[in-house]
PDB file of N, CA and C in Angstrom:
ATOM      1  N   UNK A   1       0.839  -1.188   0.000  1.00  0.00           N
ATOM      2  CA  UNK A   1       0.000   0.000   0.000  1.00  0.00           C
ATOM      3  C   UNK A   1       0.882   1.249   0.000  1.00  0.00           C
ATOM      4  N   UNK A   2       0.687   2.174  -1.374  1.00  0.00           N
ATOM      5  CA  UNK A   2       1.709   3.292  -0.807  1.00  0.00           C
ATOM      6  C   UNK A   2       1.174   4.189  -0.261  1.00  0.00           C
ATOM      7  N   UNK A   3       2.202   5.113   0.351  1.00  0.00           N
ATOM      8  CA  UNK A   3       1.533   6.448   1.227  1.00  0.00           C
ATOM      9  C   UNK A   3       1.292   7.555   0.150  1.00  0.00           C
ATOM     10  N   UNK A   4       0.276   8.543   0.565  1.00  0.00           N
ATOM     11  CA  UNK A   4      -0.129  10.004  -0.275  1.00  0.00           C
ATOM     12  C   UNK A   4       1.006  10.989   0.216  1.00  0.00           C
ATOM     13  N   UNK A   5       1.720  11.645  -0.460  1.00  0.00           N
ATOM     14  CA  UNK A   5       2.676  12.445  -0.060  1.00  0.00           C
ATOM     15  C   UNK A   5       1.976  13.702   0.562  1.00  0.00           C
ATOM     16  N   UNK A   6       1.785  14.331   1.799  1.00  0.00           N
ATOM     17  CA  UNK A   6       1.385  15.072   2.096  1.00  0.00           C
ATOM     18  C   UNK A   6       2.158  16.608   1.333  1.00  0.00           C
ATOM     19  N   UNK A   7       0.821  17.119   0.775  1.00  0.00           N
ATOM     20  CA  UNK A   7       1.044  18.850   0.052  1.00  0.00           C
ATOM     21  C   UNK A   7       1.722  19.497   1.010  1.00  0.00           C
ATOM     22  N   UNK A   8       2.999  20.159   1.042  1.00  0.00           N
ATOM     23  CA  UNK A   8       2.511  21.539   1.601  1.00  0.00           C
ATOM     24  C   UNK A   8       1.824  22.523   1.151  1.00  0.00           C
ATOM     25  N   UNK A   9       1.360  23.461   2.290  1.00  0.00           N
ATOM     26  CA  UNK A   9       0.356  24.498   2.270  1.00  0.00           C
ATOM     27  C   UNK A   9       1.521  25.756   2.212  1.00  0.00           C
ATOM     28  N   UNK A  10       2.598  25.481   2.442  1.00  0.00           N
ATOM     29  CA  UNK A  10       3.683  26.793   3.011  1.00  0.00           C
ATOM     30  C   UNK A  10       4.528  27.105   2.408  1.00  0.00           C
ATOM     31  N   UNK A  11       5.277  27.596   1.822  1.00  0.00           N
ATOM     32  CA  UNK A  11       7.178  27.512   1.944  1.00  0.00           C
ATOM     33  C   UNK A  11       8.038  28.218   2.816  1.00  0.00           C
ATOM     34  N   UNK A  12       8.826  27.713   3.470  1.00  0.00           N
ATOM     35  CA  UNK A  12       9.642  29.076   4.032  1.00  0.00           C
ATOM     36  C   UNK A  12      10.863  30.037   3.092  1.00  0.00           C
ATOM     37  N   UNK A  13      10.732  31.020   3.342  1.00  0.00           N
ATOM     38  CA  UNK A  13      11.177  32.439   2.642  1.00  0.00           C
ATOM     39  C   UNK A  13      11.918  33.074   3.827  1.00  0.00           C
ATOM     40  N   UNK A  14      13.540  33.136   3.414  1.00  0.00           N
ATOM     41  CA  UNK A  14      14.290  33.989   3.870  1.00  0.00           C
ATOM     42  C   UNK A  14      15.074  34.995   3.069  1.00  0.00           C
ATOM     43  N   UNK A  15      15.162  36.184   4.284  1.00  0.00           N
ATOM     44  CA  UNK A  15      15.755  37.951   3.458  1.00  0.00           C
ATOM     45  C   UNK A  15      16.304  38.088   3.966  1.00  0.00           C
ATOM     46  N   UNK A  16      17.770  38.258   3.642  1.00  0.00           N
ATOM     47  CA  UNK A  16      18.759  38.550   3.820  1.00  0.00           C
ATOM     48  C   UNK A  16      19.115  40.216   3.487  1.00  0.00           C
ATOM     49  N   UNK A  17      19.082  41.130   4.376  1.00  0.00           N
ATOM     50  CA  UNK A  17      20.488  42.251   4.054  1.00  0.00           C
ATOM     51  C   UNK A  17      21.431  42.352   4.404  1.00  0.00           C
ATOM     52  N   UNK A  18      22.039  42.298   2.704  1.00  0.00           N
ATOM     53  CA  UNK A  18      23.791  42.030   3.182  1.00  0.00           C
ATOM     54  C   UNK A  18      24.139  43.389   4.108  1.00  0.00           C
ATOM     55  N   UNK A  19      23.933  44.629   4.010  1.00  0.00           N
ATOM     56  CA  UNK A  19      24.401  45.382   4.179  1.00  0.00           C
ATOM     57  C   UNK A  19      24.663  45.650   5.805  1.00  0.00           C
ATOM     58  N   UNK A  20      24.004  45.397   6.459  1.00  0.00           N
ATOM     59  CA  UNK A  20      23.754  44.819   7.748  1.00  0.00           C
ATOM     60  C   UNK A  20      24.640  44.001   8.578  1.00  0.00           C
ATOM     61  N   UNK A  21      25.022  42.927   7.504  1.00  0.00           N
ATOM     62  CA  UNK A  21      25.637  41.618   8.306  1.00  0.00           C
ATOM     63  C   UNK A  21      27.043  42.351   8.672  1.00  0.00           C
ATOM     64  N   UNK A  22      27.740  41.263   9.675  1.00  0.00           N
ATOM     65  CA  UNK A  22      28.905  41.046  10.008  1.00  0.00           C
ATOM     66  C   UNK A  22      29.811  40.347   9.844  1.00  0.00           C
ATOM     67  N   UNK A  23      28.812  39.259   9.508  1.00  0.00           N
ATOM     68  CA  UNK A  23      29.728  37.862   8.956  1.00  0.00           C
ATOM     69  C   UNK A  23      29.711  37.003  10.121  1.00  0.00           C
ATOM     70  N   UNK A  24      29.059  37.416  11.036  1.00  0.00           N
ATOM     71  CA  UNK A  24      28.772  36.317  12.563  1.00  0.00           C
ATOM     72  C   UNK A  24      28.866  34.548  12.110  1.00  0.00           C
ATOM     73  N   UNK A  25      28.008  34.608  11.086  1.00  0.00           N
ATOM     74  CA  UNK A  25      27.595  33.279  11.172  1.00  0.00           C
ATOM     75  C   UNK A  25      27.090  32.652  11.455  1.00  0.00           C
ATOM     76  N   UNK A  26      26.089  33.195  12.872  1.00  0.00           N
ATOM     77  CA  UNK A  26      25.601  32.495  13.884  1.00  0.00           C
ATOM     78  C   UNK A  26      23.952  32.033  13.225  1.00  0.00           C
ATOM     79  N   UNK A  27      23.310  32.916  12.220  1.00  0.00           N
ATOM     80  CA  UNK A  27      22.275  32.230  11.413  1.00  0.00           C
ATOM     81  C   UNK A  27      22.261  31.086  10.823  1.00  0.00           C
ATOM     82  N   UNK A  28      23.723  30.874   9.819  1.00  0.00           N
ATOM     83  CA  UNK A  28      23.860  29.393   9.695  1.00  0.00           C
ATOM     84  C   UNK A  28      24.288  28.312  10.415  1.00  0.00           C
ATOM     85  N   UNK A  29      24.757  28.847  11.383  1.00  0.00           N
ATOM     86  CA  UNK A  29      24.798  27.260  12.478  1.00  0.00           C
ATOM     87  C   UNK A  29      23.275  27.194  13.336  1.00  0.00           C
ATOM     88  N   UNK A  30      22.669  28.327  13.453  1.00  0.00           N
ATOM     89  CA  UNK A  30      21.819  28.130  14.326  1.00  0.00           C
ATOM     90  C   UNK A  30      20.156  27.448  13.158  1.00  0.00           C
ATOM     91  N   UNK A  31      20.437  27.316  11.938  1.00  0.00           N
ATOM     92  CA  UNK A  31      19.363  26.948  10.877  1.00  0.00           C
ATOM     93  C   UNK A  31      19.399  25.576  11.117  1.00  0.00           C
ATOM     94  N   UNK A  32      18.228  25.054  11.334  1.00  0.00           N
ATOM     95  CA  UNK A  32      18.202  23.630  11.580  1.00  0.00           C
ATOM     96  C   UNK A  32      18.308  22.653  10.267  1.00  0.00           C
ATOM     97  N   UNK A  33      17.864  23.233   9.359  1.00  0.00           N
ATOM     98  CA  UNK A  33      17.876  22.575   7.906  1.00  0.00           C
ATOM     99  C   UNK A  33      18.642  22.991   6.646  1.00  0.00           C
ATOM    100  N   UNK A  34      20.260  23.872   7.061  1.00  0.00           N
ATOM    101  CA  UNK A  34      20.929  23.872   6.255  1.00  0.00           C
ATOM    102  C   UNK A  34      20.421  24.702   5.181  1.00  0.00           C
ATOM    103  N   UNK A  35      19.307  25.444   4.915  1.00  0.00           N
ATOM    104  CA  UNK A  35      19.324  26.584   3.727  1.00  0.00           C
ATOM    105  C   UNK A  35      19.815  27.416   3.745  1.00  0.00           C
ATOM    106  N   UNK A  36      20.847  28.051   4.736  1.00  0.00           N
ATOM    107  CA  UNK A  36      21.583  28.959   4.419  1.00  0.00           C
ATOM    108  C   UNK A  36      23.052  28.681   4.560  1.00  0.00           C
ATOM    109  N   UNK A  37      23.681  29.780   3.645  1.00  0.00           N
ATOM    110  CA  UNK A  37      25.461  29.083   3.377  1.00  0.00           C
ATOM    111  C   UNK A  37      25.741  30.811   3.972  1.00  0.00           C
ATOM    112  N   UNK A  38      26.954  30.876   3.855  1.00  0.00           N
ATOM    113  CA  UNK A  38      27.692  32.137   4.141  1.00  0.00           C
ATOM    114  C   UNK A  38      28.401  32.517   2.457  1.00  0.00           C
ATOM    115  N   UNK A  39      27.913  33.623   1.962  1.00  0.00           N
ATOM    116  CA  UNK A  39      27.941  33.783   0.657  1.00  0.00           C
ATOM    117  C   UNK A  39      29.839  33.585   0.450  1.00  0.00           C
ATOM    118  N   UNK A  40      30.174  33.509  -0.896  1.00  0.00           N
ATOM    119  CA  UNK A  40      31.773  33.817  -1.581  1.00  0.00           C
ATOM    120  C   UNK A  40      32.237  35.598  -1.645  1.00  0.00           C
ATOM    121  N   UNK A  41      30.900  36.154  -1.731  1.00  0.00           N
ATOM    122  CA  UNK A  41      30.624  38.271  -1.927  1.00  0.00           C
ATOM    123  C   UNK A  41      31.350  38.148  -0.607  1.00  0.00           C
ATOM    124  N   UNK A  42      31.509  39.498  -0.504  1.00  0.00           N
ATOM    125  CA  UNK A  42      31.781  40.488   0.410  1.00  0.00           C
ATOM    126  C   UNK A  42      30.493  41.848   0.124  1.00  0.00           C
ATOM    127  N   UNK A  43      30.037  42.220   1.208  1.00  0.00           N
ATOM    128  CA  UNK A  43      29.621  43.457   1.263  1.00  0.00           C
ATOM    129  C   UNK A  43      30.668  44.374   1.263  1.00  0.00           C
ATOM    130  N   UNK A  44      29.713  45.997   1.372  1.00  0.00           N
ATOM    131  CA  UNK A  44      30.759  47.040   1.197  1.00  0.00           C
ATOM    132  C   UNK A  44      31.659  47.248   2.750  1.00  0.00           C
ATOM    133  N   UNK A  45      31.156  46.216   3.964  1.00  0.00           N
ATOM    134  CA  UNK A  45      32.604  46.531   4.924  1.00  0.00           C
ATOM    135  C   UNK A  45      33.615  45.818   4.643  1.00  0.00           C
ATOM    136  N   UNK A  46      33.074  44.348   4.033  1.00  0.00           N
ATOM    137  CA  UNK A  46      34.531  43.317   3.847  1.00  0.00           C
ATOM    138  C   UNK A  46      33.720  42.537   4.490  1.00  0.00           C
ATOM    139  N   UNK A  47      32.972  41.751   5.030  1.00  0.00           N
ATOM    140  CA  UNK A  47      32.333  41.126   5.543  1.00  0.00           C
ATOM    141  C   UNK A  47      31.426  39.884   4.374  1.00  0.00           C
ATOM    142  N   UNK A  48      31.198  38.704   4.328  1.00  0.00           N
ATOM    143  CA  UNK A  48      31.062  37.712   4.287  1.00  0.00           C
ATOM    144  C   UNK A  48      29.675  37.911   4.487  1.00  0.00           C
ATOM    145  N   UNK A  49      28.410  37.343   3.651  1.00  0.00           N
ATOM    146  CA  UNK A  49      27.105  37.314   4.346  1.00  0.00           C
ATOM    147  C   UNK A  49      25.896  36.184   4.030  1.00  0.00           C
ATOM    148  N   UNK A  50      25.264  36.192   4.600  1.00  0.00           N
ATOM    149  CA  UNK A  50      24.395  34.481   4.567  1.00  0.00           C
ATOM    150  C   UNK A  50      23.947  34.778   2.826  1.00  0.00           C
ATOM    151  N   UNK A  51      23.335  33.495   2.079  1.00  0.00           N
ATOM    152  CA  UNK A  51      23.008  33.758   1.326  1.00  0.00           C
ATOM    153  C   UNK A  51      21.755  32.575   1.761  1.00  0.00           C
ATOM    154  N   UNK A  52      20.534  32.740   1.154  1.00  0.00           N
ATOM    155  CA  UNK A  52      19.410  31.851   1.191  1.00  0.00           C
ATOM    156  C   UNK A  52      19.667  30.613  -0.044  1.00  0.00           C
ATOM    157  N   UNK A  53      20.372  29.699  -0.042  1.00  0.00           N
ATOM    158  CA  UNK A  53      20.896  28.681  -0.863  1.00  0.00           C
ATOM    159  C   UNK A  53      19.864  27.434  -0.976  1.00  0.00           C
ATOM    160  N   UNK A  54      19.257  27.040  -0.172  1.00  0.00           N
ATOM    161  CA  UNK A  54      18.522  26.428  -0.423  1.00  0.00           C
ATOM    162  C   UNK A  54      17.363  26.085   0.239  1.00  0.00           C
ATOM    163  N   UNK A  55      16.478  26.974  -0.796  1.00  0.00           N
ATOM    164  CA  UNK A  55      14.878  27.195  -0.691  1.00  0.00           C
ATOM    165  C   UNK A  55      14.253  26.055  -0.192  1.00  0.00           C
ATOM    166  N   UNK A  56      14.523  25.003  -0.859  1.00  0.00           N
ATOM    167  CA  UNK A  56      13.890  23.754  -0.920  1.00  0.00           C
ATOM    168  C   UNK A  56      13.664  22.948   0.593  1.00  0.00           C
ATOM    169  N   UNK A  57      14.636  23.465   1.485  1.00  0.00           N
ATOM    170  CA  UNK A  57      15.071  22.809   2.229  1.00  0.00           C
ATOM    171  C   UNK A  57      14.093  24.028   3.947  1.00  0.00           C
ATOM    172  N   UNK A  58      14.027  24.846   3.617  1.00  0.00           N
ATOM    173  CA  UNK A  58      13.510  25.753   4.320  1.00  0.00           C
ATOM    174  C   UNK A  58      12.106  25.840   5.010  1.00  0.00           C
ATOM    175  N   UNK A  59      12.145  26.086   6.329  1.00  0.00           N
ATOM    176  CA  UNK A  59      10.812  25.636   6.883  1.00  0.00           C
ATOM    177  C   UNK A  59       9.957  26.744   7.080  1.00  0.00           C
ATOM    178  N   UNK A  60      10.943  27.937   6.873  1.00  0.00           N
ATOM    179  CA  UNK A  60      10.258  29.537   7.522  1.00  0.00           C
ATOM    180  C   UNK A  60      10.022  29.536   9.089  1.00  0.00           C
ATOM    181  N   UNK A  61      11.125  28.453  10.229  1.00  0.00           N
ATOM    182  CA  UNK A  61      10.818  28.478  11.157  1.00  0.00           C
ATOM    183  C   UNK A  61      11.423  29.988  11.812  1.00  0.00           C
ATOM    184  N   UNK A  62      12.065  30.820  11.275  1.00  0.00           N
ATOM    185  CA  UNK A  62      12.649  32.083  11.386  1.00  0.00           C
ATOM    186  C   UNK A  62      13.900  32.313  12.713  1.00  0.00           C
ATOM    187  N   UNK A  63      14.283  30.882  13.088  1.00  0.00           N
ATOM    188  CA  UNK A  63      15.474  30.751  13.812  1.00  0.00           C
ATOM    189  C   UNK A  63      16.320  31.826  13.397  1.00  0.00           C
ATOM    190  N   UNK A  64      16.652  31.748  12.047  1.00  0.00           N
ATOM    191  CA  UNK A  64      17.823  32.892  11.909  1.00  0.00           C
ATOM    192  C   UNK A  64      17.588  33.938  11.961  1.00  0.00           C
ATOM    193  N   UNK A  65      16.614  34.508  12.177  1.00  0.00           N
ATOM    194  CA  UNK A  65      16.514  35.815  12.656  1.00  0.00           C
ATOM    195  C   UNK A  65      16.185  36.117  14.047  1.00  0.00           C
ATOM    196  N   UNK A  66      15.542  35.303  14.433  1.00  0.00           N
ATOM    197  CA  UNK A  66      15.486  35.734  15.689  1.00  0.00           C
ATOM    198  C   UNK A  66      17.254  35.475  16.443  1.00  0.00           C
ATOM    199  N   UNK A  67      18.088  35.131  16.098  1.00  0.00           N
ATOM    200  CA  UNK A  67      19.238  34.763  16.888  1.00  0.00           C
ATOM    201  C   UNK A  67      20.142  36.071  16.151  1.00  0.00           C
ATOM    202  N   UNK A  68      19.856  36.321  14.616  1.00  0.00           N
ATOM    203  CA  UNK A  68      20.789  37.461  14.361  1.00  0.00           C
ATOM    204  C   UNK A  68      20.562  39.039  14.832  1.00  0.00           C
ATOM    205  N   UNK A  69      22.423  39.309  15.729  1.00  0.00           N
ATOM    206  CA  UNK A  69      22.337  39.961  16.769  1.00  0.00           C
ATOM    207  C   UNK A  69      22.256  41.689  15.727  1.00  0.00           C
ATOM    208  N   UNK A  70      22.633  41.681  14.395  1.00  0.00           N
ATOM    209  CA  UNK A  70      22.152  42.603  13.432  1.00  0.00           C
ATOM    210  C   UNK A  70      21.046  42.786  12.592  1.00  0.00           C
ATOM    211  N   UNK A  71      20.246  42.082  12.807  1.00  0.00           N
ATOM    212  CA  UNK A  71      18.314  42.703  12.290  1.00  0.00           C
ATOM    213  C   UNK A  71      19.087  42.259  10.575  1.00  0.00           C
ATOM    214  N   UNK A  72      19.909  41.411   9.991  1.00  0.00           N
ATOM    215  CA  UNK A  72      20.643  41.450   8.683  1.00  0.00           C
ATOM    216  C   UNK A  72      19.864  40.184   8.368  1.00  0.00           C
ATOM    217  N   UNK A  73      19.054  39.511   8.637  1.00  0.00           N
ATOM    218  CA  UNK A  73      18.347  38.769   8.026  1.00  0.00           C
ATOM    219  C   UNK A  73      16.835  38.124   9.069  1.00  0.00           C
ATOM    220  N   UNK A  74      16.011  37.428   8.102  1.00  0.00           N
ATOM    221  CA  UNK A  74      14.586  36.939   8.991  1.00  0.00           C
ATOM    222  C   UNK A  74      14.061  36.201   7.694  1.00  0.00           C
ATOM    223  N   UNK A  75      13.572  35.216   8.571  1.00  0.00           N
ATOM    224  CA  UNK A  75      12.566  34.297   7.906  1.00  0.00           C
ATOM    225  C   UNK A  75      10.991  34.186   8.089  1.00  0.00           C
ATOM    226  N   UNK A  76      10.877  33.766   6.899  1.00  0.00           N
ATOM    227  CA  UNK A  76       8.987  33.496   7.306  1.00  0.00           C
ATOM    228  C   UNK A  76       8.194  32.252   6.186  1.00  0.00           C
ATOM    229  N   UNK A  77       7.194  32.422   7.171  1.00  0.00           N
ATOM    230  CA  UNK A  77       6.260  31.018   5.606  1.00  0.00           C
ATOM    231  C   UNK A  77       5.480  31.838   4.759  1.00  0.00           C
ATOM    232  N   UNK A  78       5.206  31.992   3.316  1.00  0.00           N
ATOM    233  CA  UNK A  78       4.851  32.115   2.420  1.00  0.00           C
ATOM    234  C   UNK A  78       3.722  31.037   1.934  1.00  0.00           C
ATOM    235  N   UNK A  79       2.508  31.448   2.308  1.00  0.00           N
ATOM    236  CA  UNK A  79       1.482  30.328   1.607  1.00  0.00           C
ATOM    237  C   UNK A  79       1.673  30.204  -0.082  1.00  0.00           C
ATOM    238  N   UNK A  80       1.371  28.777   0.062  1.00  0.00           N
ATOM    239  CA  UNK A  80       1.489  28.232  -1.880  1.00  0.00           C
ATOM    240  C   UNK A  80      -0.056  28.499  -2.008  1.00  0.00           C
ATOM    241  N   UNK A  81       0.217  28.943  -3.425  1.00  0.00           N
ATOM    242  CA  UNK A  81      -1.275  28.401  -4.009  1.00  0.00           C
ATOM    243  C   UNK A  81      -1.757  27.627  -4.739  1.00  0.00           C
ATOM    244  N   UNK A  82      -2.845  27.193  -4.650  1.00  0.00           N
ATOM    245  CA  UNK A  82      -2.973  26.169  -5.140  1.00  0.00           C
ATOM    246  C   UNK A  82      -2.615  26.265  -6.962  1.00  0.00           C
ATOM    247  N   UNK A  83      -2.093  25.089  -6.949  1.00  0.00           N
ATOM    248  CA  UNK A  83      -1.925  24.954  -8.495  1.00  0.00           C
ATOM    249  C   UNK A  83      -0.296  24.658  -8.729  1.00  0.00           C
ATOM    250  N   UNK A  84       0.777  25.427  -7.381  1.00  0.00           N
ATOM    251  CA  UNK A  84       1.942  25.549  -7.686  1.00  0.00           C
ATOM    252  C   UNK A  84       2.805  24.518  -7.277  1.00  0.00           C
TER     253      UNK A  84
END
């Protein structure tokens, strides 16, 4: 008997401003599911900054923002609609 793959209803959606960051890091260790990397760019201080790499993987539980100590990024869920 196979199983029905349950739809999501959601995606999670993260925003990043580079301009903001520091290069902490502490968004991508603190992301439970690995969608964010620490970009190859530099912003305009010299600083290193998250990039949202993989969507797919993203819950919109908004961990990384609530832990980043510069307001330089936040997450959220984005309802799908139907059809997509």
């Amino acid at each position: 008997m196979a199983t029905a793959q349950k739809k999501k209803k959601f995606r999670g959606v993260v925003s990043v401003t580079p301009e903001r960051c520091k290069g902490c890091a502490i968004c991508v260790e603190f992301c439970p599911t690995g969608a964010i990397t620490m970009s190859e760019r530099l912003n305009s201080k010299g600083y290193h900054y998250p990039e949202f790499t993989y969507p797919d993987k993203c819950t919109g539980c908004a961990l990384c923002g609530m832990y980043c100590p510069d307001f330089a990024i936040y997450g959220y869920r984005e309802k799908i609609e139907e059809g997509e």
